[in-house]
C-alpha atoms as a PDB file:
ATOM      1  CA  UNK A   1     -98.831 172.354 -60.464  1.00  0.00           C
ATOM      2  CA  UNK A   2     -95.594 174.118 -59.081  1.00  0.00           C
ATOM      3  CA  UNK A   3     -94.955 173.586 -55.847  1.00  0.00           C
ATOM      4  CA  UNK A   4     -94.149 175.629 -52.834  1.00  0.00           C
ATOM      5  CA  UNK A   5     -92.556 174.792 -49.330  1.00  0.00           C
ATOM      6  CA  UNK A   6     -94.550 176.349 -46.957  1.00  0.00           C
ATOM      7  CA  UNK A   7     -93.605 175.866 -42.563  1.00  0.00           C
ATOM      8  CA  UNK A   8     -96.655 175.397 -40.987  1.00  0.00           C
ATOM      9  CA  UNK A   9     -97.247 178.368 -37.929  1.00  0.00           C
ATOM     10  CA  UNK A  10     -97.085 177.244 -34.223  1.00  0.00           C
ATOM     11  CA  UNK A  11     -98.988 177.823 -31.861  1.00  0.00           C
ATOM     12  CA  UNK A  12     -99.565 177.214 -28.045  1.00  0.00           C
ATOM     13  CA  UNK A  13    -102.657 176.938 -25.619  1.00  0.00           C
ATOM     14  CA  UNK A  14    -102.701 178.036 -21.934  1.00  0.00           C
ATOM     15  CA  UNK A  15    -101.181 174.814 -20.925  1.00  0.00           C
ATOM     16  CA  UNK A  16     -98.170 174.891 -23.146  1.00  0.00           C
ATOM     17  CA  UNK A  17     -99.679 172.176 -25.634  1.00  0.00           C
ATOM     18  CA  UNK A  18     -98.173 172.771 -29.121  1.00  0.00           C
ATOM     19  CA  UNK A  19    -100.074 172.767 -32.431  1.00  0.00           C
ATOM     20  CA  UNK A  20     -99.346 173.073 -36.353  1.00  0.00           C
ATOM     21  CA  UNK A  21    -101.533 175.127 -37.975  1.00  0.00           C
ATOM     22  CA  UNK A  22    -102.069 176.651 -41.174  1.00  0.00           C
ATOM     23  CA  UNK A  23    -104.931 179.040 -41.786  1.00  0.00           C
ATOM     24  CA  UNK A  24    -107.519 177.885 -44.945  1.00  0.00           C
ATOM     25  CA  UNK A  25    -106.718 181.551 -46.807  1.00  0.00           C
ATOM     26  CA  UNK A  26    -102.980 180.481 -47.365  1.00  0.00           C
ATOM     27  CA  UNK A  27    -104.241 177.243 -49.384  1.00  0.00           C
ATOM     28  CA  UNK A  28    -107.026 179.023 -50.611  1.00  0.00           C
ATOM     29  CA  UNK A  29    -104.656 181.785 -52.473  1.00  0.00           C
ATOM     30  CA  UNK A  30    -101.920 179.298 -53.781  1.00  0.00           C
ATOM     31  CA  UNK A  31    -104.498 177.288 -54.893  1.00  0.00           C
ATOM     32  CA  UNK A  32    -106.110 179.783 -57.074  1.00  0.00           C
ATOM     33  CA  UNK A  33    -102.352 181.191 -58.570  1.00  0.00           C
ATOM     34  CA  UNK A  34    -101.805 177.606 -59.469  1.00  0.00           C
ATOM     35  CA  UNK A  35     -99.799 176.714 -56.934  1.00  0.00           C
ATOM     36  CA  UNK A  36     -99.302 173.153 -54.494  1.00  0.00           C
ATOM     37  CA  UNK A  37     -98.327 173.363 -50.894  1.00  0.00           C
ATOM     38  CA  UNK A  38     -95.960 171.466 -49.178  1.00  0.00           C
ATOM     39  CA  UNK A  39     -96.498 171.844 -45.386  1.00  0.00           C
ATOM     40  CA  UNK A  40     -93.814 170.670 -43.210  1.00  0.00           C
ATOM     41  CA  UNK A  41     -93.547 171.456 -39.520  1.00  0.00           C
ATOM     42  CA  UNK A  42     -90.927 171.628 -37.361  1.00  0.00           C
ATOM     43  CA  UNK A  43     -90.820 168.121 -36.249  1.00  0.00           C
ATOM     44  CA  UNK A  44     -89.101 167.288 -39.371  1.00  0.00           C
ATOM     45  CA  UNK A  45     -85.366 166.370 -39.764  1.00  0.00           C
ATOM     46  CA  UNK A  46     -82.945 168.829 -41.622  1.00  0.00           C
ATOM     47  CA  UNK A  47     -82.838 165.420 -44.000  1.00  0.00           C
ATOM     48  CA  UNK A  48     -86.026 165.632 -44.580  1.00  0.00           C
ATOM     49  CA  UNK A  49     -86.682 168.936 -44.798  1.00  0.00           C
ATOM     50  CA  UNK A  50     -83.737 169.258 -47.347  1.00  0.00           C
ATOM     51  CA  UNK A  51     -85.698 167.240 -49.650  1.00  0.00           C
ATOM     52  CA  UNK A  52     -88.725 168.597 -49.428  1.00  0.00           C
ATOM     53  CA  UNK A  53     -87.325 172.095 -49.721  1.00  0.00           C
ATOM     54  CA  UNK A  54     -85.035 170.431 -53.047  1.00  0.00           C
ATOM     55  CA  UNK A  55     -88.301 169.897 -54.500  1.00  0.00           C
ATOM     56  CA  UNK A  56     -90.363 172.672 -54.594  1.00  0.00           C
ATOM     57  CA  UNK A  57     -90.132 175.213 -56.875  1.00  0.00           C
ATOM     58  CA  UNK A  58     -90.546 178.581 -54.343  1.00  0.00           C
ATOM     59  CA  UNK A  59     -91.021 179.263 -50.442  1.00  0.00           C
ATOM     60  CA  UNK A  60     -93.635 180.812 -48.643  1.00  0.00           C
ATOM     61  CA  UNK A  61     -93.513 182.185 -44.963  1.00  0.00           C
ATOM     62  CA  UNK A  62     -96.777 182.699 -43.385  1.00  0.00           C
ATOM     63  CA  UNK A  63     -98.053 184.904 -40.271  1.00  0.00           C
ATOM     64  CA  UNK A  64     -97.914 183.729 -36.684  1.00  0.00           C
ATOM     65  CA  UNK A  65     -96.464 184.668 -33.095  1.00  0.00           C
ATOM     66  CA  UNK A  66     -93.400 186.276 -32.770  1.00  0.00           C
ATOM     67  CA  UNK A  67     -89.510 185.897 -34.231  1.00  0.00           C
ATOM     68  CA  UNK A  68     -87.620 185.542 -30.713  1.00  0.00           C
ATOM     69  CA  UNK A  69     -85.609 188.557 -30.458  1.00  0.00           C
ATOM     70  CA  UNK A  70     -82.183 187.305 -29.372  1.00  0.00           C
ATOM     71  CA  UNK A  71     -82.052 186.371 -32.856  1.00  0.00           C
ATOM     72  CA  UNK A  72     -81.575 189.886 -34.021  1.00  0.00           C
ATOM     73  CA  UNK A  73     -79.430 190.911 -30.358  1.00  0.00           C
ATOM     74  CA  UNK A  74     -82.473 192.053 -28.672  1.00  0.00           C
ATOM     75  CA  UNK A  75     -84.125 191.591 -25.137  1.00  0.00           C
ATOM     76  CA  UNK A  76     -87.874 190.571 -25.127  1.00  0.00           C
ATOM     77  CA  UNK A  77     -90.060 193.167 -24.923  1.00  0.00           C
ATOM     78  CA  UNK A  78     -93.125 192.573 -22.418  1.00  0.00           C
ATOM     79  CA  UNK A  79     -95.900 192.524 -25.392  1.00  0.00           C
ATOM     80  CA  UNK A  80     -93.943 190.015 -27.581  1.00  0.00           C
ATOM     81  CA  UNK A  81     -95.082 186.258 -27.687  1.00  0.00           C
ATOM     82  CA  UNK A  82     -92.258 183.812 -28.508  1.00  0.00           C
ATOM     83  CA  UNK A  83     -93.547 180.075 -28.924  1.00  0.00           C
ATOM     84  CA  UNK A  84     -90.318 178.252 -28.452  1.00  0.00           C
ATOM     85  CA  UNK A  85     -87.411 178.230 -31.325  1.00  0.00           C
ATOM     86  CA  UNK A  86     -88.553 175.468 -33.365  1.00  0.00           C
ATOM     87  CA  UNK A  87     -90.285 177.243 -35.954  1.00  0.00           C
ATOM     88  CA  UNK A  88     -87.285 180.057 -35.808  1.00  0.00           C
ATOM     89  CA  UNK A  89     -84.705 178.042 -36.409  1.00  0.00           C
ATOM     90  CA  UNK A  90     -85.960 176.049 -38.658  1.00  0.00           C
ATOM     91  CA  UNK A  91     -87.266 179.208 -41.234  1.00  0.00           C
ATOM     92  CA  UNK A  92     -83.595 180.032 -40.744  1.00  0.00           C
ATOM     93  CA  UNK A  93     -82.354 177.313 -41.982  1.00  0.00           C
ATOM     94  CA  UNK A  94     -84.681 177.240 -45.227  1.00  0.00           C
ATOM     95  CA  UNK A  95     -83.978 180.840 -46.106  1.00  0.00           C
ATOM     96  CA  UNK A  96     -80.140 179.864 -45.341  1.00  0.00           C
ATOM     97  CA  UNK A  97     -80.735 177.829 -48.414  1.00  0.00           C
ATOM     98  CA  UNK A  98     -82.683 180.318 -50.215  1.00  0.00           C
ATOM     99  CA  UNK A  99     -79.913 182.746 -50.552  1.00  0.00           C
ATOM    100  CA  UNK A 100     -77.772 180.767 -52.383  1.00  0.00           C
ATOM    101  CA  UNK A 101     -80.115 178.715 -54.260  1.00  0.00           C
ATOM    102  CA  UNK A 102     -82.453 181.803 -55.239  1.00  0.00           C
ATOM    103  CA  UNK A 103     -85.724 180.138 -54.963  1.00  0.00           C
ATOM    104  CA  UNK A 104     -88.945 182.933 -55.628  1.00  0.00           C
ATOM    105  CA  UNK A 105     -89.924 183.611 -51.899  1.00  0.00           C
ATOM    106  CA  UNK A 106     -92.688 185.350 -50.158  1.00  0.00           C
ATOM    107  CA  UNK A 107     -92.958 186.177 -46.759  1.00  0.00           C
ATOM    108  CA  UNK A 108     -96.378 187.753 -44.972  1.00  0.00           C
ATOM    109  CA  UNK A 109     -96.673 189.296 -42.175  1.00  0.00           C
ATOM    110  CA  UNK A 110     -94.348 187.165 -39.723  1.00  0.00           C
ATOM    111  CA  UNK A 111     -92.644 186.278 -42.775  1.00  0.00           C
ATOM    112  CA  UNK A 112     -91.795 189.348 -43.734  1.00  0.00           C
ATOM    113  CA  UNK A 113     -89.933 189.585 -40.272  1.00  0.00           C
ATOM    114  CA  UNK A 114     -88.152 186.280 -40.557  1.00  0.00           C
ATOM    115  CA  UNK A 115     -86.791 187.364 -43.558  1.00  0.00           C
ATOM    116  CA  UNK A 116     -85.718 190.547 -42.693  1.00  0.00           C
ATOM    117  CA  UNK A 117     -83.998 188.416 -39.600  1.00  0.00           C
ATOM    118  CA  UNK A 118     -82.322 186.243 -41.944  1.00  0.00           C
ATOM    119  CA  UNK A 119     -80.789 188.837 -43.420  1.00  0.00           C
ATOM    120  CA  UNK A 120     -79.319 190.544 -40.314  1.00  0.00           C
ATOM    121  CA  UNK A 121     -81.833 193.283 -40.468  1.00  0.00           C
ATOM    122  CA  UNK A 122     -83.844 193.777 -36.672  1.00  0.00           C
ATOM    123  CA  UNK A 123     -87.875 194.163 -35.320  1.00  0.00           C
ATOM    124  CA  UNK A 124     -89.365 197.158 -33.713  1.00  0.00           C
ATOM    125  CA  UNK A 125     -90.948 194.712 -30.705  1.00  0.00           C
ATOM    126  CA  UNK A 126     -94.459 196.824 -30.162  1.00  0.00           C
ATOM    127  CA  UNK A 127     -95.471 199.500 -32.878  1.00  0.00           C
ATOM    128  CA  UNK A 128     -97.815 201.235 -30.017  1.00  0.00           C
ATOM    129  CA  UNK A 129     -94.653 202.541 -28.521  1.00  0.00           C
ATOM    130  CA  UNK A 130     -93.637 204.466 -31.543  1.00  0.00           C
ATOM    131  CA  UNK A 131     -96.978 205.227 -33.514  1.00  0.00           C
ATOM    132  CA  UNK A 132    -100.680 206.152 -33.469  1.00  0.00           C
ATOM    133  CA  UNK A 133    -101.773 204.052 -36.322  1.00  0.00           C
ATOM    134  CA  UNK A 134    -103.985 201.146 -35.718  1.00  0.00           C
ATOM    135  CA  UNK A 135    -102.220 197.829 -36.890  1.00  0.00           C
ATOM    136  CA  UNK A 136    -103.540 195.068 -34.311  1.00  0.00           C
ATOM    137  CA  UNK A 137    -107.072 194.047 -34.693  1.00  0.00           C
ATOM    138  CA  UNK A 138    -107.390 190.929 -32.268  1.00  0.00           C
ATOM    139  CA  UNK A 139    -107.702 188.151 -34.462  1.00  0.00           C
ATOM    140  CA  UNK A 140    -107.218 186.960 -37.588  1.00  0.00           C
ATOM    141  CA  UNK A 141    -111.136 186.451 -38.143  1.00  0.00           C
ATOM    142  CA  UNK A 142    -111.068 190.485 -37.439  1.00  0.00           C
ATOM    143  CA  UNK A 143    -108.486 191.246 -40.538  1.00  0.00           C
ATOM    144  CA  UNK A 144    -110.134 193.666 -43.009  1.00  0.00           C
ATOM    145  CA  UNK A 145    -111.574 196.145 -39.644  1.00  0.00           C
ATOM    146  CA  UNK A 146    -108.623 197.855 -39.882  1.00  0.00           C
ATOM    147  CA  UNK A 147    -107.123 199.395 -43.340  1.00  0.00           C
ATOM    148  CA  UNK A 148    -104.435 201.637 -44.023  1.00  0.00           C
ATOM    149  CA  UNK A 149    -103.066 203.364 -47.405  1.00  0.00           C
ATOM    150  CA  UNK A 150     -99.003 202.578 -48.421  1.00  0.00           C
ATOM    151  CA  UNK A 151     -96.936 204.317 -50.793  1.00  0.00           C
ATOM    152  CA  UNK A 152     -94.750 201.965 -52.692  1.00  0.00           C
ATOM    153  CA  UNK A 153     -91.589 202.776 -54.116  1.00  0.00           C
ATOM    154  CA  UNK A 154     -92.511 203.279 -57.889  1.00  0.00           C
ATOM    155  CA  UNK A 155     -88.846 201.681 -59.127  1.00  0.00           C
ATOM    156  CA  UNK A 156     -89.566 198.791 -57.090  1.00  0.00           C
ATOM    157  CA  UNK A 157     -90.878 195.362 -58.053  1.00  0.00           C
ATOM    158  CA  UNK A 158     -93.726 195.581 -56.190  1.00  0.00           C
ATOM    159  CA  UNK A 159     -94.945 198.907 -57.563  1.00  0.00           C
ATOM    160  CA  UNK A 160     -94.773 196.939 -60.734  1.00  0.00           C
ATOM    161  CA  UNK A 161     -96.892 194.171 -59.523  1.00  0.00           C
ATOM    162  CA  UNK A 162     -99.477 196.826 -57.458  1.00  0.00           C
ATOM    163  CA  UNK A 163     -98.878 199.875 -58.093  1.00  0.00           C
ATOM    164  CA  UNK A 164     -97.879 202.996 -56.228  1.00  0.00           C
ATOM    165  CA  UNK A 165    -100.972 203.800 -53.691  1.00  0.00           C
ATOM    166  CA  UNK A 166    -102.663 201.078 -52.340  1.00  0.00           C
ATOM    167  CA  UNK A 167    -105.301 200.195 -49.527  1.00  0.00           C
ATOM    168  CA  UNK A 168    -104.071 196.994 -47.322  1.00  0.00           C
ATOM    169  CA  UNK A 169    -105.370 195.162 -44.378  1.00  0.00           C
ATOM    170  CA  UNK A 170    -103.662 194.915 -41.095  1.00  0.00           C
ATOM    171  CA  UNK A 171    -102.969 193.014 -38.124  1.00  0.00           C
ATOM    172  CA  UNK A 172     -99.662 193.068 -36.812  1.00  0.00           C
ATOM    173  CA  UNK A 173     -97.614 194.563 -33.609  1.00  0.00           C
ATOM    174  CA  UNK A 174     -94.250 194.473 -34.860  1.00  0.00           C
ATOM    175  CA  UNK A 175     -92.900 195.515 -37.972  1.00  0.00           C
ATOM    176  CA  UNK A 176     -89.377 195.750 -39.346  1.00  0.00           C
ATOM    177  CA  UNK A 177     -86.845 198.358 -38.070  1.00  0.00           C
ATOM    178  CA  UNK A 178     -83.174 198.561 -39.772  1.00  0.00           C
ATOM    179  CA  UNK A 179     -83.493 196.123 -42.774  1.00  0.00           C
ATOM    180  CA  UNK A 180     -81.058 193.670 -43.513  1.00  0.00           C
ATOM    181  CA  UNK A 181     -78.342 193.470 -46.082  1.00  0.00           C
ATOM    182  CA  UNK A 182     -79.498 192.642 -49.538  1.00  0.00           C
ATOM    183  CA  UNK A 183     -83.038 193.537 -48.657  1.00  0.00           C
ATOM    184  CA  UNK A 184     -84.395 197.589 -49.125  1.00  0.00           C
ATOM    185  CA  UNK A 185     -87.807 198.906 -48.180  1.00  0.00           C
ATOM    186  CA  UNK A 186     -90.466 199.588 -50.759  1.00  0.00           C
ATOM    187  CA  UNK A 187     -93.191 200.832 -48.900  1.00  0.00           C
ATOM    188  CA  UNK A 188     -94.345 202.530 -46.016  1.00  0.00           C
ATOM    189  CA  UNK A 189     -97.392 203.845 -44.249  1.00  0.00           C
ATOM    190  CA  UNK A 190     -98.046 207.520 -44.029  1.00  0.00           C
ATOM    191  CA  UNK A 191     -96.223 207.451 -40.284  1.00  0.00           C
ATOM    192  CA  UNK A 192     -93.293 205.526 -41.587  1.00  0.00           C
ATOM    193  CA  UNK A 193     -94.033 202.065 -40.412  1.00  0.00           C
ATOM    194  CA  UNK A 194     -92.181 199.255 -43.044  1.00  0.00           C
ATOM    195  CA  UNK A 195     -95.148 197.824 -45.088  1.00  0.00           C
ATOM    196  CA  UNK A 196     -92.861 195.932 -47.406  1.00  0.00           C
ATOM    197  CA  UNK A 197     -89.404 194.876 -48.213  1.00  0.00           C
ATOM    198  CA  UNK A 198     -87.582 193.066 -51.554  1.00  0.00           C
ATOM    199  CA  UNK A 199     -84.761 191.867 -52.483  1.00  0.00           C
ATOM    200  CA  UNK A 200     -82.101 193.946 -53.738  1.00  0.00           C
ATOM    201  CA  UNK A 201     -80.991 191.734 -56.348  1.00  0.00           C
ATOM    202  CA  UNK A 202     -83.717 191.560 -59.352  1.00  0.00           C
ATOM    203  CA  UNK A 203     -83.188 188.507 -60.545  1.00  0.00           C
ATOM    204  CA  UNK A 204     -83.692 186.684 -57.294  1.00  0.00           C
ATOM    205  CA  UNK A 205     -87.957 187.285 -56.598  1.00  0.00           C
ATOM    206  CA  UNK A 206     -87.807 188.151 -52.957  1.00  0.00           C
ATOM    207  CA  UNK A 207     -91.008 189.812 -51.528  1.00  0.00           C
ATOM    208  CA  UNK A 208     -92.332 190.415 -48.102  1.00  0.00           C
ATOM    209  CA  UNK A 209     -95.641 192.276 -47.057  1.00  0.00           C
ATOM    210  CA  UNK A 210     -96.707 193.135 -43.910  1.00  0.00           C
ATOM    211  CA  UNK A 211    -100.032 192.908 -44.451  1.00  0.00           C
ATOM    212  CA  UNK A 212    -101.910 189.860 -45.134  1.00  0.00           C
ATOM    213  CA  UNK A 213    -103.008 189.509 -48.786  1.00  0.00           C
ATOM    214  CA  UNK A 214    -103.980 185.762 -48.456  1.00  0.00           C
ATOM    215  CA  UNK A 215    -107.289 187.241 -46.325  1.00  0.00           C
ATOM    216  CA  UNK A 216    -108.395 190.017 -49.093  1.00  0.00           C
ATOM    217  CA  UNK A 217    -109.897 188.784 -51.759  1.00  0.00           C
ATOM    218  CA  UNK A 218    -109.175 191.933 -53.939  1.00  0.00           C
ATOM    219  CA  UNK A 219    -107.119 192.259 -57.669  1.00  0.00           C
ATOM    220  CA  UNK A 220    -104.126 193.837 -55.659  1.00  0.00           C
ATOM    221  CA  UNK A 221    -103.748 190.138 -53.545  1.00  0.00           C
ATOM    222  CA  UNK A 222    -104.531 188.412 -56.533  1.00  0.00           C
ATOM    223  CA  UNK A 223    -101.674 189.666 -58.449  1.00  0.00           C
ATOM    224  CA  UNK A 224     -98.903 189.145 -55.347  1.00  0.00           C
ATOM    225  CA  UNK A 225     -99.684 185.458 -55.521  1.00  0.00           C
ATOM    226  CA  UNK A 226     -99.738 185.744 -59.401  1.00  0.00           C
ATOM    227  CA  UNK A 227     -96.312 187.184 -59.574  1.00  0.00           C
ATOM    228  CA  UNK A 228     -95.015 185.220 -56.856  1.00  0.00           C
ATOM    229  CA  UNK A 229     -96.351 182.077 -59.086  1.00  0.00           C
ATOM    230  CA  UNK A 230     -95.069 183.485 -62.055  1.00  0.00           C
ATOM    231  CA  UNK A 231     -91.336 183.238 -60.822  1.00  0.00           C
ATOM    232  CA  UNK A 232     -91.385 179.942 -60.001  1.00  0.00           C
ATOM    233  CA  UNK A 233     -89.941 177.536 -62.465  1.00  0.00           C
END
């Protein structure tokens, strides 16, 4: 099986206690496009994360609290959870790396974001501020409660892997705001909020959705993880 370097999220209890997690759905979908995870966490050296990152085929950027915003020249907004820079810095690093090795990526939902960081593009901190639209729905148990159409680009990739129209899950606060250099946006929800972004460059598979296709068992998820499978060499 290909594999796929894939940072394990981070996450914090009342006390400050970190923990690595990574939620069953992620395996679950790699698993069924074929795919082998390689879970690293941010404990690892930049030695050792080099090598595991030197062999794996593609990279995959999962959900999670927030990106901190001083990395994109922001203050904190009071809704937005940071759980130290660890897991920041290093996703930086790896899609550092990406850029000029051109390894397939996908990025969901907080990986989407770290992307679009990466690339010099910025976050809109709390989506409530700007729009009506329900995009938070608690927890990640509660995904699927809350549904919105997108229109996707039709000359982009991902119309090609999709589609044009398409019904998606939700459960997000932030979502991207000016997108970074080499990226563009593909789609959007009907009150403009960024639902995707690519890569500009079509022979490098970049793709990330805000939404969370590893927790819909539908065609539409299927074929993300498909195409994202079917890039890597």
């Amino acid at each position: 099986m290909k594999k796929v370097l894939v940072p394990l999220a981070v996450d914090a209890d009342n006390k400050g206690q970190i923990t690595y997690i990574i939620r069953p759905t992620y395996l679950a979908a790699l698993e069924k496009a074929r795919l082998e995870p390689v879970l690293v966490s941010c404990e690892i050296s930049d030695v050792e994360l080099r090598q595991a990152y030197d062999n794996c085929g593609g990279v995959m950027m999962v959900g999670g609290w927030d990106v901190d915003p001083k990395y994109y020249g922001q203050e904190s907004h009071q809704m937005t959870r940071v759980v130290g820079p660890k897991r920041d810095d290093l996703e930086l690093l790896i899609l550092s790396w990406l850029k000029t090795d051109k390894k397939p990526f996908l990025g969901i939902c907080r990986g989407e974001q770290i992307l679009n960081v990466a690339f010099g593009g910025s976050l809109i901190q709390h989506l409530s501020d700007l729009v009506t639209e329900q995009h938070t729905v608690g927890k990640y148990d509660n995904l699927g409660e809350a549904t919105h159409e997108i229109q996707v680009d039709g000359d982009s990739r991902l119309a090609g892997i999709i589609g044009t129209r398409v019904v998606v899950n939700t459960g997000h606060h932030q979502a991207i705001d000016k997108v970074g250099a080499g990226l563009r946006i593909v789609a959007r929800t009907k009150q403009g909020v960024v639902e995707a972004i690519e890569g500009v460059d079509r022979s490098h598979f970049v793709l990330g959705v805000q939404w969370h296709p590893e927790a819909d068992k539908s065609e539409t998820s299927d074929k993300i993880f498909a195409a994202f499978a079917g890039n890597i060499r």
